[in-house]
C-alpha atoms as a PDB file:
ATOM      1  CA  UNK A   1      86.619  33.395 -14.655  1.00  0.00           C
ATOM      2  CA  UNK A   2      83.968  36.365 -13.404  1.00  0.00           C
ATOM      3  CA  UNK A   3      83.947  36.933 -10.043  1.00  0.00           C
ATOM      4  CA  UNK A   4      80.174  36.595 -10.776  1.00  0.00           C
ATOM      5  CA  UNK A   5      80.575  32.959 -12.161  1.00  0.00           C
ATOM      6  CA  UNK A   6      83.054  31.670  -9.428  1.00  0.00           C
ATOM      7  CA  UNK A   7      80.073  32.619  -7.172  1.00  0.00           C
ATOM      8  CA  UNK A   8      77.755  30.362  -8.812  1.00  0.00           C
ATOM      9  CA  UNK A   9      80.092  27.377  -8.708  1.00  0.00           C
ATOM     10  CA  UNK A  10      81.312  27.976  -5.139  1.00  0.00           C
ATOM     11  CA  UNK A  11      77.155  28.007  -4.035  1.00  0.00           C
ATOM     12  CA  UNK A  12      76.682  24.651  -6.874  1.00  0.00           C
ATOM     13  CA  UNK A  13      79.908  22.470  -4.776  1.00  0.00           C
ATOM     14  CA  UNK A  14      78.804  23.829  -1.162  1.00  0.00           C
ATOM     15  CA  UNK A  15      75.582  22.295  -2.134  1.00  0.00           C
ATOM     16  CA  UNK A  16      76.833  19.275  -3.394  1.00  0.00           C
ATOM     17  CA  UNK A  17      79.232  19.026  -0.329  1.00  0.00           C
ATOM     18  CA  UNK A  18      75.928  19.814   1.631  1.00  0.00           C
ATOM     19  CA  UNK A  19      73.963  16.678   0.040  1.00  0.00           C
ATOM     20  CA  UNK A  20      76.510  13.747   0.354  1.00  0.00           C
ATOM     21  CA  UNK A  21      77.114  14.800   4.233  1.00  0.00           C
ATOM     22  CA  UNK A  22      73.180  13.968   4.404  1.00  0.00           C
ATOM     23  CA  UNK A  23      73.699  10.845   2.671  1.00  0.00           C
ATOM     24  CA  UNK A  24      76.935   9.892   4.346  1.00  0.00           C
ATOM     25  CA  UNK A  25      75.239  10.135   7.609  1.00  0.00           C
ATOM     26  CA  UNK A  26      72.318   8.756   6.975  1.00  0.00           C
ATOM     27  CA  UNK A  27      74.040   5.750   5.732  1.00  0.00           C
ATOM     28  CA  UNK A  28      76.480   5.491   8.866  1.00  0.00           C
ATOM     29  CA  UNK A  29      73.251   6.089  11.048  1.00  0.00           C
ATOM     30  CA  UNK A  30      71.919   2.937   9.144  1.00  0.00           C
ATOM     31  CA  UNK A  31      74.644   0.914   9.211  1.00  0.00           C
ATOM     32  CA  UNK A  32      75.029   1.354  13.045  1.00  0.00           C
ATOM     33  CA  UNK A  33      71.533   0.396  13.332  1.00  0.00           C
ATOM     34  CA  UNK A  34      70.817  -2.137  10.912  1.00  0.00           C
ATOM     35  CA  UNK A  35      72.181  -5.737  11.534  1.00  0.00           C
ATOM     36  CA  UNK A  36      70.811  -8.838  10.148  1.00  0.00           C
ATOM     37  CA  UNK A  37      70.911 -10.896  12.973  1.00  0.00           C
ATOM     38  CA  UNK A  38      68.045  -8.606  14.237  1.00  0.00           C
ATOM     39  CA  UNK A  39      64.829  -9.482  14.700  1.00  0.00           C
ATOM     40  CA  UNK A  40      62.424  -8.676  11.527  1.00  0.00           C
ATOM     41  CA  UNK A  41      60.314  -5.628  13.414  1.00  0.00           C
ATOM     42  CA  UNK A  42      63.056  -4.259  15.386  1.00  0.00           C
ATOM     43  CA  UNK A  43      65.436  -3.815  11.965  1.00  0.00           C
ATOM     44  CA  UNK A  44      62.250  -2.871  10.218  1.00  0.00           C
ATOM     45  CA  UNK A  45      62.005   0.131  12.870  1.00  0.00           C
ATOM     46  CA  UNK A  46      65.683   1.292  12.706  1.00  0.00           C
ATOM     47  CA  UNK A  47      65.194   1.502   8.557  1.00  0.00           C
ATOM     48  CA  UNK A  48      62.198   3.483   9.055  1.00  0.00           C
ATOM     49  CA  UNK A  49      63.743   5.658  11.486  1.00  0.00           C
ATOM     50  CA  UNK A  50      67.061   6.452   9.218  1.00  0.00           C
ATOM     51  CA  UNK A  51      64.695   6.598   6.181  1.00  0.00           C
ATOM     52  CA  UNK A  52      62.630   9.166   7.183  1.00  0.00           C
ATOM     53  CA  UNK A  53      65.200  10.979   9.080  1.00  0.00           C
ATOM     54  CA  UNK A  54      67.147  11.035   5.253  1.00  0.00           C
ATOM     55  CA  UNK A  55      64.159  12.381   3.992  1.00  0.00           C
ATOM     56  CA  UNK A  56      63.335  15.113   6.174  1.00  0.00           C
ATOM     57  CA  UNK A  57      67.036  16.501   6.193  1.00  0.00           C
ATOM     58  CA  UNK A  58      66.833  16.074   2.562  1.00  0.00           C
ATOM     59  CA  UNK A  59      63.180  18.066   2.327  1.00  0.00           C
ATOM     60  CA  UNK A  60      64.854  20.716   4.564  1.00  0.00           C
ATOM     61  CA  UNK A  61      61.934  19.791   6.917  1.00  0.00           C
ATOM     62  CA  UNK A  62      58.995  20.421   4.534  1.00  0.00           C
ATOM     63  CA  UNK A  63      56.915  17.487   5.375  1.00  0.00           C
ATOM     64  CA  UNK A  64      54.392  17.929   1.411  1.00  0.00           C
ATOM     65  CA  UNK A  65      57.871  17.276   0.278  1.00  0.00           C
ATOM     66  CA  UNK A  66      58.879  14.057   2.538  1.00  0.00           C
ATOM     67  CA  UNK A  67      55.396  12.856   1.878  1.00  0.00           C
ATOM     68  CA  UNK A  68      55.867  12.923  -1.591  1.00  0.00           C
ATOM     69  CA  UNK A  69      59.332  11.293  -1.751  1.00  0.00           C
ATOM     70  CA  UNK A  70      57.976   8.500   0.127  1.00  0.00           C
ATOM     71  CA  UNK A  71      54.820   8.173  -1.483  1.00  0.00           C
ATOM     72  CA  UNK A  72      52.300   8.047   1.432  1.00  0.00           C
ATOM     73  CA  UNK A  73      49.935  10.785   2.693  1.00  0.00           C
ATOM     74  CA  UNK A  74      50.813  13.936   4.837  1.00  0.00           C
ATOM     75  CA  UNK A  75      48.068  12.595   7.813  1.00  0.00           C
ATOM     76  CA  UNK A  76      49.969   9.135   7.305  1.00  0.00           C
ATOM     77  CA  UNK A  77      53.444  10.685   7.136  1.00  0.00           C
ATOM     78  CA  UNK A  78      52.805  12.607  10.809  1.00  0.00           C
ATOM     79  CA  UNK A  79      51.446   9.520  11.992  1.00  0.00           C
ATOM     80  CA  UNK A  80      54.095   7.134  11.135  1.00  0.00           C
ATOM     81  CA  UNK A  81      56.572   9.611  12.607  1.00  0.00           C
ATOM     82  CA  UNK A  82      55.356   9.504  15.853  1.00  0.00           C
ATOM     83  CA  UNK A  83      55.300   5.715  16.364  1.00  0.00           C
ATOM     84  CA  UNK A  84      58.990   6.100  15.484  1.00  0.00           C
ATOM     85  CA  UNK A  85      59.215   8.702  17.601  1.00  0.00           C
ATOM     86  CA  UNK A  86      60.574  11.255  15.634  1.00  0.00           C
ATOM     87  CA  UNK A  87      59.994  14.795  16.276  1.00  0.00           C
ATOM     88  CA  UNK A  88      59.323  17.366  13.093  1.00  0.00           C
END
């Protein structure tokens, strides 16, 4: 193998490696958080809160792009973020 191709896959599995930590912490985060003998709003609120923390780490912090994953607009996305209380 190229030193040029062993490049390529070393930068394809560090990103890989990259994207399951998100999602492995994201789903510890919400499995910390989440219980079912919670109240309906209060579990509601932790979900949000993991969900759109997933999606901003996942965005790299571009908020068009965390809008657009969760299907809502970029005026409602800021809003929503600060009644969780989640800083951008």
């Amino acid at each position: 193998m190229n030193p040029a191709t062993m490049s390529e896959v070393l930068d394809n599995l560090t990103e890989r490696v990259a994207k399951l930590e998100i999602k492995l912490s994201s789903l510890r985060e919400a499995a910390m958080t989440l219980r079912f003998t919670l109240p309906l709003r209060p579990a509601r609120r932790a979900f949000e809160r993991a969900y759109f923390r997933y999606q901003i780490k996942r965005a790299k912090g571009n908020m068009s792009r965390v809008a657009k994953a969760a299907g809502i607009d970029r005026c409602h996305l800021y809003r929503k973020l600060g009644q969780l209380g989640i800083r951008r």
